[in-house]
N, C-alpha and C. Protein backbone atom coordinates (compact mmCIF):
# COMPACT_ATOMS: atom_id res chain seq x y z
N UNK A 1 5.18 -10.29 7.83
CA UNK A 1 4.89 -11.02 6.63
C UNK A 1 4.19 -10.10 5.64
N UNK A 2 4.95 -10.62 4.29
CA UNK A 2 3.92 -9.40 3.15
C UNK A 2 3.26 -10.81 2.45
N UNK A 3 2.26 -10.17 2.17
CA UNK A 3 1.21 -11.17 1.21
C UNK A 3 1.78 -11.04 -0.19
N UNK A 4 1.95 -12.22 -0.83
CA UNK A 4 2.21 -12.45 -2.47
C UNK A 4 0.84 -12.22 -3.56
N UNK A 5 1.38 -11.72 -4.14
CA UNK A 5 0.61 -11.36 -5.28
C UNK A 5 -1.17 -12.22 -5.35
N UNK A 6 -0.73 -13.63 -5.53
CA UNK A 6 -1.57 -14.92 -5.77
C UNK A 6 -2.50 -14.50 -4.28
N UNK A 7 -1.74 -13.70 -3.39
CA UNK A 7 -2.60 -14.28 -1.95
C UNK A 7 -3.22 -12.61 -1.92
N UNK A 8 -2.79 -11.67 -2.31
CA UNK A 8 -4.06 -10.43 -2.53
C UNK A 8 -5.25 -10.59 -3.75
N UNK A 9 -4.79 -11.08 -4.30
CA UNK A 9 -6.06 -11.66 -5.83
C UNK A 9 -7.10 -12.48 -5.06
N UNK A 10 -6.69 -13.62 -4.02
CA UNK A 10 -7.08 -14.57 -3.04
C UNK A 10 -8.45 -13.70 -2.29
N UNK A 11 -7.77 -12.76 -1.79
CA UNK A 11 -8.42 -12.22 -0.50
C UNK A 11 -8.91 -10.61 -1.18
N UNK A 12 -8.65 -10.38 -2.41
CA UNK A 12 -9.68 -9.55 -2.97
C UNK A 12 -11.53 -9.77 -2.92
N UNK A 13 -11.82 -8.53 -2.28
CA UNK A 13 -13.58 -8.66 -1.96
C UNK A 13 -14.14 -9.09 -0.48
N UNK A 14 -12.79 -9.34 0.11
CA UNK A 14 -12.72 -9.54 1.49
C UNK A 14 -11.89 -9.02 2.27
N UNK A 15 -11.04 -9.11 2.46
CA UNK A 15 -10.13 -8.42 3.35
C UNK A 15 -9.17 -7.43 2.60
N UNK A 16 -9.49 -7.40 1.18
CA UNK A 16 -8.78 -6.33 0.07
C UNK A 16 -9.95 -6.04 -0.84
N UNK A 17 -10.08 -4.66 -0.95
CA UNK A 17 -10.73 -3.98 -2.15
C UNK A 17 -10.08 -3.56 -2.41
N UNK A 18 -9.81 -3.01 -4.24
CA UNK A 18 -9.17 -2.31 -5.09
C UNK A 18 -10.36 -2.12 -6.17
N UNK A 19 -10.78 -0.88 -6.43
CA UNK A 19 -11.55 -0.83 -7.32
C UNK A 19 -11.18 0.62 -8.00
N UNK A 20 -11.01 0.19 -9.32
CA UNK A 20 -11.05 -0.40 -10.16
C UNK A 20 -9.88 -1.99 -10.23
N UNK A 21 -10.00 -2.95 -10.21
CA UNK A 21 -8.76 -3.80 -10.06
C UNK A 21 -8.83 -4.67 -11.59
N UNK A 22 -7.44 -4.76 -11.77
CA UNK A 22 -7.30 -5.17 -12.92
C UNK A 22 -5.93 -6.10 -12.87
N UNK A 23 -5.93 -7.07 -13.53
CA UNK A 23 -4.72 -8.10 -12.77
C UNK A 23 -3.79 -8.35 -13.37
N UNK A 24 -3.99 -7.12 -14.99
CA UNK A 24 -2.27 -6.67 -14.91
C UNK A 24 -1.55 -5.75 -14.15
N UNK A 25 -2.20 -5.46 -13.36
CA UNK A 25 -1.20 -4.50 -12.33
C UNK A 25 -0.97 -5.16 -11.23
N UNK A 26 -1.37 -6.60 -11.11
CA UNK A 26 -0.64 -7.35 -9.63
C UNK A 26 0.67 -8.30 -10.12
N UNK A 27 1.40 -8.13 -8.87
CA UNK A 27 2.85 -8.05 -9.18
C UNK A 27 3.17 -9.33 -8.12
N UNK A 28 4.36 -10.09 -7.99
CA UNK A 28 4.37 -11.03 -7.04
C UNK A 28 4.36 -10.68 -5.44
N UNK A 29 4.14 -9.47 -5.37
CA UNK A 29 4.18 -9.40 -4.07
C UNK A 29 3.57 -8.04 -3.75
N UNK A 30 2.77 -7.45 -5.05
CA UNK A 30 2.39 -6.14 -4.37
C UNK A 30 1.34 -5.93 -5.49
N UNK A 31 0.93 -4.28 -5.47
CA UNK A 31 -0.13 -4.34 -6.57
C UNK A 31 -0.28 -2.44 -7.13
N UNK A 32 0.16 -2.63 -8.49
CA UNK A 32 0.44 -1.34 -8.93
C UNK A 32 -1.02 -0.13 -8.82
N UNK A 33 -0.87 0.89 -8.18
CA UNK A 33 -2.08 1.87 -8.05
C UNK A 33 -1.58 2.62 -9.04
N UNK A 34 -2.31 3.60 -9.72
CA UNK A 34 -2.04 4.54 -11.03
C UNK A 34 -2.60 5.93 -10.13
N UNK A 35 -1.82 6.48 -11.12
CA UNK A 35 -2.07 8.44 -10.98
C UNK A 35 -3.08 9.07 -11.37
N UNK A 36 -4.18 9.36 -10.70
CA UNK A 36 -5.02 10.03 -11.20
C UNK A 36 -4.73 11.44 -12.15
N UNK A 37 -6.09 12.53 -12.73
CA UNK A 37 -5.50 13.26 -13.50
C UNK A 37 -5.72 14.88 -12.60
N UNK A 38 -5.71 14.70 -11.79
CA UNK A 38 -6.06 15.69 -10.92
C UNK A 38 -4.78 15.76 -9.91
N UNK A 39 -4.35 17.20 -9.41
CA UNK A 39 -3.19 17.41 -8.74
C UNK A 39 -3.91 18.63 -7.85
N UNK A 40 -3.29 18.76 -6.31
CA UNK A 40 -2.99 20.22 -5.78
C UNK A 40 -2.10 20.30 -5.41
N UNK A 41 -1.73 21.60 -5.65
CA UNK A 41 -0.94 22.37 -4.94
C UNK A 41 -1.39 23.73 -4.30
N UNK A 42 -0.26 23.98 -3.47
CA UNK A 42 -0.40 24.94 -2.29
C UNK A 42 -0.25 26.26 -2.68
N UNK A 43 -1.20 27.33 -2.99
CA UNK A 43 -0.67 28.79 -3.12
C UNK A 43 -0.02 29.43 -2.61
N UNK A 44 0.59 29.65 -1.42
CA UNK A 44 1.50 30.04 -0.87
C UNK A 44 2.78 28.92 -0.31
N UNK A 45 3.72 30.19 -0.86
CA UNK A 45 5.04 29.27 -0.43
C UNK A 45 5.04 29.12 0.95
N UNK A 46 4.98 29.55 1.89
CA UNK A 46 5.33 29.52 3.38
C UNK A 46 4.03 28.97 3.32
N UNK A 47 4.05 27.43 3.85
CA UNK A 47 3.13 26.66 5.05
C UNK A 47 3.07 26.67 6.40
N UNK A 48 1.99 26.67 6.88
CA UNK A 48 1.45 27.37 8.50
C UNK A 48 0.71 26.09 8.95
N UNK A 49 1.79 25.22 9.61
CA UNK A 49 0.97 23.54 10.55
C UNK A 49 -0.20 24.06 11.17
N UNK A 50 -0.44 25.86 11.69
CA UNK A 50 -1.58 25.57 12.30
C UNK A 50 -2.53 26.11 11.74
N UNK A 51 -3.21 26.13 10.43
CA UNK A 51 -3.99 26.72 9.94
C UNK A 51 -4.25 26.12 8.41
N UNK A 52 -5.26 25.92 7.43
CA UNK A 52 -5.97 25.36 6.73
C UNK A 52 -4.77 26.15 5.73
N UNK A 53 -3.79 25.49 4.62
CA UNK A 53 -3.42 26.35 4.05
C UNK A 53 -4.14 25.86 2.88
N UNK A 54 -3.91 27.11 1.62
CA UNK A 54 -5.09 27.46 0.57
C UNK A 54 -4.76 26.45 -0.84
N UNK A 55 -5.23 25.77 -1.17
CA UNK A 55 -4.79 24.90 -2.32
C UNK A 55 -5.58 25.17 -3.94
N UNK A 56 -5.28 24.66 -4.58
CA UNK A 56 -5.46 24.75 -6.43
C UNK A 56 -5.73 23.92 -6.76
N UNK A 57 -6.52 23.49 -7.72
CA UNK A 57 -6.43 21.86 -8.74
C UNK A 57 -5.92 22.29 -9.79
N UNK A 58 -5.27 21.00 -10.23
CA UNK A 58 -4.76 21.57 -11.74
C UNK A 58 -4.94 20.33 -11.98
N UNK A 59 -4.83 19.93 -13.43
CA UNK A 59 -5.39 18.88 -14.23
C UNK A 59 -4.21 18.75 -15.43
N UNK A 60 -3.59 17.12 -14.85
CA UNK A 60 -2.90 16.68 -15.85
C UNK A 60 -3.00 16.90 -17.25
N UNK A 61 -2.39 17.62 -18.32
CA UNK A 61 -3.01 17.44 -19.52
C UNK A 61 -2.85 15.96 -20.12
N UNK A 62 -3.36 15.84 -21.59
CA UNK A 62 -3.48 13.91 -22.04
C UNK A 62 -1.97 14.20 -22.48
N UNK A 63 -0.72 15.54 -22.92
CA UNK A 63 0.15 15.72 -23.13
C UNK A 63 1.09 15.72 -22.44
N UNK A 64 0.89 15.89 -20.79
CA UNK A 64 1.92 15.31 -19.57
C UNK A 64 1.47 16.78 -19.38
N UNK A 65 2.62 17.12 -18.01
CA UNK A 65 2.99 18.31 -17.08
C UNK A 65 4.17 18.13 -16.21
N UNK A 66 4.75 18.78 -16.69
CA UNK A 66 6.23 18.90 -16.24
C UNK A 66 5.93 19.70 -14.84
N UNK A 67 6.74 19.02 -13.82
CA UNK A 67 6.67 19.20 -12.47
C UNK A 67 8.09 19.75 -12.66
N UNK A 68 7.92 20.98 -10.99
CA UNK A 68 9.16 21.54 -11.27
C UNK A 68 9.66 21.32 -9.50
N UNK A 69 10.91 20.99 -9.60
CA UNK A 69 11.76 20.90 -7.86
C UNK A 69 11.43 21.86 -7.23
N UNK A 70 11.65 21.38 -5.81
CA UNK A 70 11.29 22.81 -5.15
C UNK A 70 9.50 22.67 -4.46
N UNK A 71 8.96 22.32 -5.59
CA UNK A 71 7.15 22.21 -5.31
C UNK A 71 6.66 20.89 -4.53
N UNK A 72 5.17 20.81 -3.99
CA UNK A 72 4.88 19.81 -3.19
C UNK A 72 3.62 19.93 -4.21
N UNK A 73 3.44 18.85 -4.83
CA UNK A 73 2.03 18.36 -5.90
C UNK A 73 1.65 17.52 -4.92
N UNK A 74 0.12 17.66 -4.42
CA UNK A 74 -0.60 16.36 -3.77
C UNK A 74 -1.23 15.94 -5.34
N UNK A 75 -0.90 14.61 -4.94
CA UNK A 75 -2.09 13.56 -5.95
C UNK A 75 -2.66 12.44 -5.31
N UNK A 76 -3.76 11.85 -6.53
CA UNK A 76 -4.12 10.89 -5.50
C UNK A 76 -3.95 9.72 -6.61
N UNK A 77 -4.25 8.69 -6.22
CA UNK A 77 -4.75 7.38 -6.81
C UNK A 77 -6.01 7.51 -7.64
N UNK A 78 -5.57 6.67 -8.71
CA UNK A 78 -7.13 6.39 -9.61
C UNK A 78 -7.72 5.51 -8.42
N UNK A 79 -7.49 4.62 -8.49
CA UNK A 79 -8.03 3.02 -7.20
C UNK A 79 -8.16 3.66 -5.53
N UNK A 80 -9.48 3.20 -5.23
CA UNK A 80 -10.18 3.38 -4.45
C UNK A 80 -9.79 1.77 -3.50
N UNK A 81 -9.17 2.61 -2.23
CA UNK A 81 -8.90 0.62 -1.59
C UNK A 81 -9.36 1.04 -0.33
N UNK A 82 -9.70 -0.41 0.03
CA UNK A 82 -10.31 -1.05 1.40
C UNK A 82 -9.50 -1.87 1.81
N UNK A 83 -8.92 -1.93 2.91
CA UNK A 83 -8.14 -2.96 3.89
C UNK A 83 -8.44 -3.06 5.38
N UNK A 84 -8.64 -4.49 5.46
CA UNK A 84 -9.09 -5.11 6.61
C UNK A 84 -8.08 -5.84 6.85
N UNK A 85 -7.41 -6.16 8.31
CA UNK A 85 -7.06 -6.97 8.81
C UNK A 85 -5.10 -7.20 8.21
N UNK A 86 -5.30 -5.91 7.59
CA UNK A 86 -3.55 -5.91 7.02
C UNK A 86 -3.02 -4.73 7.28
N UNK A 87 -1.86 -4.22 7.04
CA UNK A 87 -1.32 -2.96 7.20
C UNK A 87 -0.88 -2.47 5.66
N UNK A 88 -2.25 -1.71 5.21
CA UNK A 88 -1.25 -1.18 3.54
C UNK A 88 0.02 -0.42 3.76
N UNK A 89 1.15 -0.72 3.11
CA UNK A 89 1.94 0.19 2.69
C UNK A 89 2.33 0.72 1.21
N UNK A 90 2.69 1.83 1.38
CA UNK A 90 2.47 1.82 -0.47
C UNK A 90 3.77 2.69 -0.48
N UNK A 91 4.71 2.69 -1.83
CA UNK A 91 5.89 2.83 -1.59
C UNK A 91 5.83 2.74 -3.37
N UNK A 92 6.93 4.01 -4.10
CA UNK A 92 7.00 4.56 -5.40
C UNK A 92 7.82 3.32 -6.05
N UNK A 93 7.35 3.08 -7.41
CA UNK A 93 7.65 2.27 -8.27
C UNK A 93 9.26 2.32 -8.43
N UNK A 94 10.00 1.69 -8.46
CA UNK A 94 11.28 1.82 -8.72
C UNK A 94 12.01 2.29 -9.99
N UNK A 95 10.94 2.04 -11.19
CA UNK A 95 11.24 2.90 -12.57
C UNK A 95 10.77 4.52 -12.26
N UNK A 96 9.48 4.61 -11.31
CA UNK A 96 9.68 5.98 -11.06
C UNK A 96 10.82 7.18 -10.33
N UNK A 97 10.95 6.33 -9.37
CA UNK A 97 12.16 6.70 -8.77
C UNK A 97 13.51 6.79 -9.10
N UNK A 98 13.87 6.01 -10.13
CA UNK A 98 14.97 6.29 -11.41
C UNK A 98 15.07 7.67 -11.88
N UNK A 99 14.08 8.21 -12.30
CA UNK A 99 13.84 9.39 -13.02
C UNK A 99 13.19 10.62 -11.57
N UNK A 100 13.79 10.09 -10.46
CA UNK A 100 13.45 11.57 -9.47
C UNK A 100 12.53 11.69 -8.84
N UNK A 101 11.63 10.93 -9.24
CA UNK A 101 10.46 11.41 -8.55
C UNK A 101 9.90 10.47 -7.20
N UNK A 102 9.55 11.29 -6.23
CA UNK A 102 9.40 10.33 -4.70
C UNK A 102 7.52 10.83 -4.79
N UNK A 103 7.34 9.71 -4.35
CA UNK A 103 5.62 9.72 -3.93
C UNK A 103 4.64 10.00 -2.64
N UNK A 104 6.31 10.07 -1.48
CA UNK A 104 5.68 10.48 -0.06
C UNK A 104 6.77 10.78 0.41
N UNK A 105 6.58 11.89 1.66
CA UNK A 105 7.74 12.32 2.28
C UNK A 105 7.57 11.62 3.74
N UNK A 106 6.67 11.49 4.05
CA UNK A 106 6.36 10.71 5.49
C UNK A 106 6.16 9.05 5.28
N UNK A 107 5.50 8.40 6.86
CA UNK A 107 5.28 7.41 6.40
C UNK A 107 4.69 6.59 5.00
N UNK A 108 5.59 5.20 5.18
CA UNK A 108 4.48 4.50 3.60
C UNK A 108 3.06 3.96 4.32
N UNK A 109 3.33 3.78 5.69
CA UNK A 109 2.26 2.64 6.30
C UNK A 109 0.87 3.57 6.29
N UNK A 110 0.17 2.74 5.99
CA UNK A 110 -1.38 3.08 6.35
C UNK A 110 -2.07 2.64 7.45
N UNK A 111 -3.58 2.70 7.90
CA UNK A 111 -3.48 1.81 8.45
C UNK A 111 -4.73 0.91 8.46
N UNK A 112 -4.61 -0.08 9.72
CA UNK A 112 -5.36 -1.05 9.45
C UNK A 112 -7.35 -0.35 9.10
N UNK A 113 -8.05 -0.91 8.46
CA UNK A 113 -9.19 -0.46 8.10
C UNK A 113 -9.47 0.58 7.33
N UNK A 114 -8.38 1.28 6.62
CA UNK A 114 -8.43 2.74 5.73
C UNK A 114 -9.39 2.24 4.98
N UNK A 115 -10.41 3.55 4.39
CA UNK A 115 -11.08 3.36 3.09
C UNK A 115 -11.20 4.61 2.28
N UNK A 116 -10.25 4.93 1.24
CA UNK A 116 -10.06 5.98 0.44
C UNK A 116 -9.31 5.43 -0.40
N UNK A 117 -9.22 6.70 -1.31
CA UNK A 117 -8.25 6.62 -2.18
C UNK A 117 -6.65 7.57 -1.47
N UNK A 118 -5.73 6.95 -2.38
CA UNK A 118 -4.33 7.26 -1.63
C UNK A 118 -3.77 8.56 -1.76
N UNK A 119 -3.84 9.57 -0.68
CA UNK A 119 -3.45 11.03 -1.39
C UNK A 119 -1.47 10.77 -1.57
N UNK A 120 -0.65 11.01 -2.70
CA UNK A 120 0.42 10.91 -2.95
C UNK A 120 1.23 12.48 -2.94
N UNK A 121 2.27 12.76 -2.20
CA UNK A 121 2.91 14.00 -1.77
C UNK A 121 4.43 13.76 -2.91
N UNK A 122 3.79 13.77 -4.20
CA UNK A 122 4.81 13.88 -5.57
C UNK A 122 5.74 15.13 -5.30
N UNK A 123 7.35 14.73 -5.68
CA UNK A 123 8.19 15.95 -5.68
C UNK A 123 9.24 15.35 -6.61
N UNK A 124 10.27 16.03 -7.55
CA UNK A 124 10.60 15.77 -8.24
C UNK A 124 12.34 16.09 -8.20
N UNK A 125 13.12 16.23 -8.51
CA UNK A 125 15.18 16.20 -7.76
C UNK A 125 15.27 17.23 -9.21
N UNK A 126 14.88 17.43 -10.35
CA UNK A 126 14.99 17.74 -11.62
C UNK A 126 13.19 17.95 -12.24
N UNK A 127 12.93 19.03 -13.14
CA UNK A 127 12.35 18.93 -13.58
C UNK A 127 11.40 17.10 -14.82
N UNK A 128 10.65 17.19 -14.40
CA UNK A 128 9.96 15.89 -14.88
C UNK A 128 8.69 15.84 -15.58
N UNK A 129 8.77 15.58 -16.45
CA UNK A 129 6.99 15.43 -17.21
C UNK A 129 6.77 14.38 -16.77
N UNK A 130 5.31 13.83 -16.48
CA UNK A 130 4.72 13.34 -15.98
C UNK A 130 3.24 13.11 -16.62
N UNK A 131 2.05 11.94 -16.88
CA UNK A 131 1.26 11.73 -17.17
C UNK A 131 0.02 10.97 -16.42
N UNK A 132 -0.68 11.28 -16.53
CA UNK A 132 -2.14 10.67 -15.64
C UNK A 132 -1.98 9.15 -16.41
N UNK A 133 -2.73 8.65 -15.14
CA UNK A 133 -2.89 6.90 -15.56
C UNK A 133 -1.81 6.36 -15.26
N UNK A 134 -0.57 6.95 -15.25
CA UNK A 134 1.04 5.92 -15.13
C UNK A 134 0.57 5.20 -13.88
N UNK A 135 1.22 3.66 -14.00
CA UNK A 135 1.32 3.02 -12.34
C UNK A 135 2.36 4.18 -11.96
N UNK A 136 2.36 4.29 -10.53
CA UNK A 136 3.15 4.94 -9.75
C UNK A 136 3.62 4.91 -8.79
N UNK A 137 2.97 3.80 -8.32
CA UNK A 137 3.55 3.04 -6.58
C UNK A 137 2.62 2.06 -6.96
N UNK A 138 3.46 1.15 -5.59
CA UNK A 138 2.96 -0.19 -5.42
C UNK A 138 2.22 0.20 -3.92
N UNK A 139 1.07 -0.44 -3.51
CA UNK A 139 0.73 -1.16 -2.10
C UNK A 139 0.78 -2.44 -1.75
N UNK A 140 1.34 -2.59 -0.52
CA UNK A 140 1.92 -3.97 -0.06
C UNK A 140 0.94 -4.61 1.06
N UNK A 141 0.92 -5.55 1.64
CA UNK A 141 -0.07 -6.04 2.70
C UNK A 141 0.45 -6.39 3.67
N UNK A 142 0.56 -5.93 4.72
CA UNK A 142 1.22 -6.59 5.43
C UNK A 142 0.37 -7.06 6.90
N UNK A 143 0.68 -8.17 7.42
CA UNK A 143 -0.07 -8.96 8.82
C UNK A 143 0.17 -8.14 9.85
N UNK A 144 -0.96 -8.03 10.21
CA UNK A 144 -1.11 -7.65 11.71
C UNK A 144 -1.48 -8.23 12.96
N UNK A 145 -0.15 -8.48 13.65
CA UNK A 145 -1.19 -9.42 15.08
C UNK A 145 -1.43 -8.70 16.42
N UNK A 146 -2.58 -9.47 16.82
CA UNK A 146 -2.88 -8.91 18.15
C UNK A 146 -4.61 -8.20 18.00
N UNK A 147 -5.03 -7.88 18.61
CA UNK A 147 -6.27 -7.10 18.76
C UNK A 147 -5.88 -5.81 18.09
N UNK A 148 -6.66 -5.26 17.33
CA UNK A 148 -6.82 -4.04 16.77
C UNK A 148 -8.06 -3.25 16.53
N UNK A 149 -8.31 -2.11 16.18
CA UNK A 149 -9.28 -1.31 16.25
C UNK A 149 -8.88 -1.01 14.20
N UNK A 150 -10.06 -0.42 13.68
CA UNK A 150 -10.05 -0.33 12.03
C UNK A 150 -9.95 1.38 12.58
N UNK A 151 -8.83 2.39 11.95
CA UNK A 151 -8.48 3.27 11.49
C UNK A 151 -10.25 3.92 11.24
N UNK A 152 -10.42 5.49 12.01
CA UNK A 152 -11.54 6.25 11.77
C UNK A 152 -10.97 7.65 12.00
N UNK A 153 -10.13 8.06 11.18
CA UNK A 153 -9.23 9.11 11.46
C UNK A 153 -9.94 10.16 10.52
N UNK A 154 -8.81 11.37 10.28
CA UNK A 154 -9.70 12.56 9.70
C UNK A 154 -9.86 12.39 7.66
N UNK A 155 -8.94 11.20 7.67
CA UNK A 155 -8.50 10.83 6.10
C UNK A 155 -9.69 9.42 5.91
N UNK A 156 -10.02 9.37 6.50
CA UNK A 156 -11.20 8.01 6.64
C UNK A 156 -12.30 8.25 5.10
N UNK A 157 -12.28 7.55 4.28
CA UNK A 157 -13.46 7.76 3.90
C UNK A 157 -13.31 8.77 2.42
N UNK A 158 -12.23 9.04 2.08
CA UNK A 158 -12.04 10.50 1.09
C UNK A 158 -12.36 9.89 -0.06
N UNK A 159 -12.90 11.20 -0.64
CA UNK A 159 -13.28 10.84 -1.98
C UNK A 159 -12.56 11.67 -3.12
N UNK A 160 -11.25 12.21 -2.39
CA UNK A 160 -10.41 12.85 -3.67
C UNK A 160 -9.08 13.50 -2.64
N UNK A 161 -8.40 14.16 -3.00
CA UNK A 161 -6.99 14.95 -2.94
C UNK A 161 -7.01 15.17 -1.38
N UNK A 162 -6.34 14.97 -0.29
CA UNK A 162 -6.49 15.65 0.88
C UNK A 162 -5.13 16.44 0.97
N UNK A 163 -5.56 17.48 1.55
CA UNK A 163 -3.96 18.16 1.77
C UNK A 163 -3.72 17.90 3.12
N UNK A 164 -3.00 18.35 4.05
CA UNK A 164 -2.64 18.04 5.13
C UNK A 164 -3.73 19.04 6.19
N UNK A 165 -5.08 18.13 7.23
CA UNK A 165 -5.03 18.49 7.89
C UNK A 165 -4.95 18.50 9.65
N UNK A 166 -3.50 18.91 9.55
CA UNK A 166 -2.36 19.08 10.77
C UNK A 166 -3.16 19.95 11.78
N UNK A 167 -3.55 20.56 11.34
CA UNK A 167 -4.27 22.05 12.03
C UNK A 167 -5.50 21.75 12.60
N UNK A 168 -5.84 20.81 12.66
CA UNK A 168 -7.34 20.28 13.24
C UNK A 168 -6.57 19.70 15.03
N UNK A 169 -5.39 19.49 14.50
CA UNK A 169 -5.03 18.93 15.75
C UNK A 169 -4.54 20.12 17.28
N UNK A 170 -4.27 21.18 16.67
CA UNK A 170 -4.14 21.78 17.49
C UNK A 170 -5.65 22.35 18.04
């Protein structure tokens, strides 16, 4: 089951935080997160799963930034969310995806108890300008049954861009 629009507004401050939340961005069945103005990327082309690879910030200008194919831009979310007792999934706007651009290469699911903001793995089929603030994906709610434990993983808790770390696991 996904929760409708009316029923995340419902259960906002309880079993949903979104902050900053604003309720033109809830939708009948989901709820638009925006692009922050902050991006990394990876300095070296060849990535190494077992080792910390070296990253950049770069900063949307208020004029856009054309993303180029080929590259892996981490971004994150302006909105800072809390979920209890649901399974976020968050999954790229469908006007974005018109124009090329995908928002994750792995899973959409989150999981139950996350509290961060959403790091987004932007890539583009064609060159694309692009601007801070756009909605850019939706997150969805979805029920979870059975006994569960709240998510205390290494992404727990972030307060900006995470890149991948894979390498903690070995």
């Amino acid at each position: 089951m996904i929760l409708s629009g009316k029923e995340i507004k419902k259960r906002m401050g309880k079993d949903i935080i979104i902050t900053p939340y604003d309720d033109n961005q809830l939708n009948p069945n989901s709820y638009n997160l925006r692009l922050d103005n902050e991006l990394l990327i990876y300095e070296e082309m060849t990535l190494d799963m077992k080792k910390e690879n070296i990253t950049k910030s770069i900063k949307i200008p208020p004029d856009g930034l054309v993303l180029e194919p080929g590259k892996i831009y981490l971004g994150k979310t302006i909105e800072y969310t809390e979920t209890y007792n649901y399974i976020p999934t968050l999954e790229g706007r469908s006007s974005v995806g018109r124009l090329g651009l995908q928002i994750h290469f792995s899973s959409p699911y989150g999981n139950v108890g996350f509290k961060g903001y959403w790091t987004l793995e932007l890539s583009c089929t064609q060159p694309l300008k692009i601007y801070a603030g756009i909605s850019i994906c939706q997150i969805y709610y979805h029920l979870i049954e059975g006994e569960h434990e709240n998510y205390s993983d290494k992404y727990q808790n972030n307060k900006g861009i995470q890149p991948s770390y894979l390498f903690k696991e070995f």
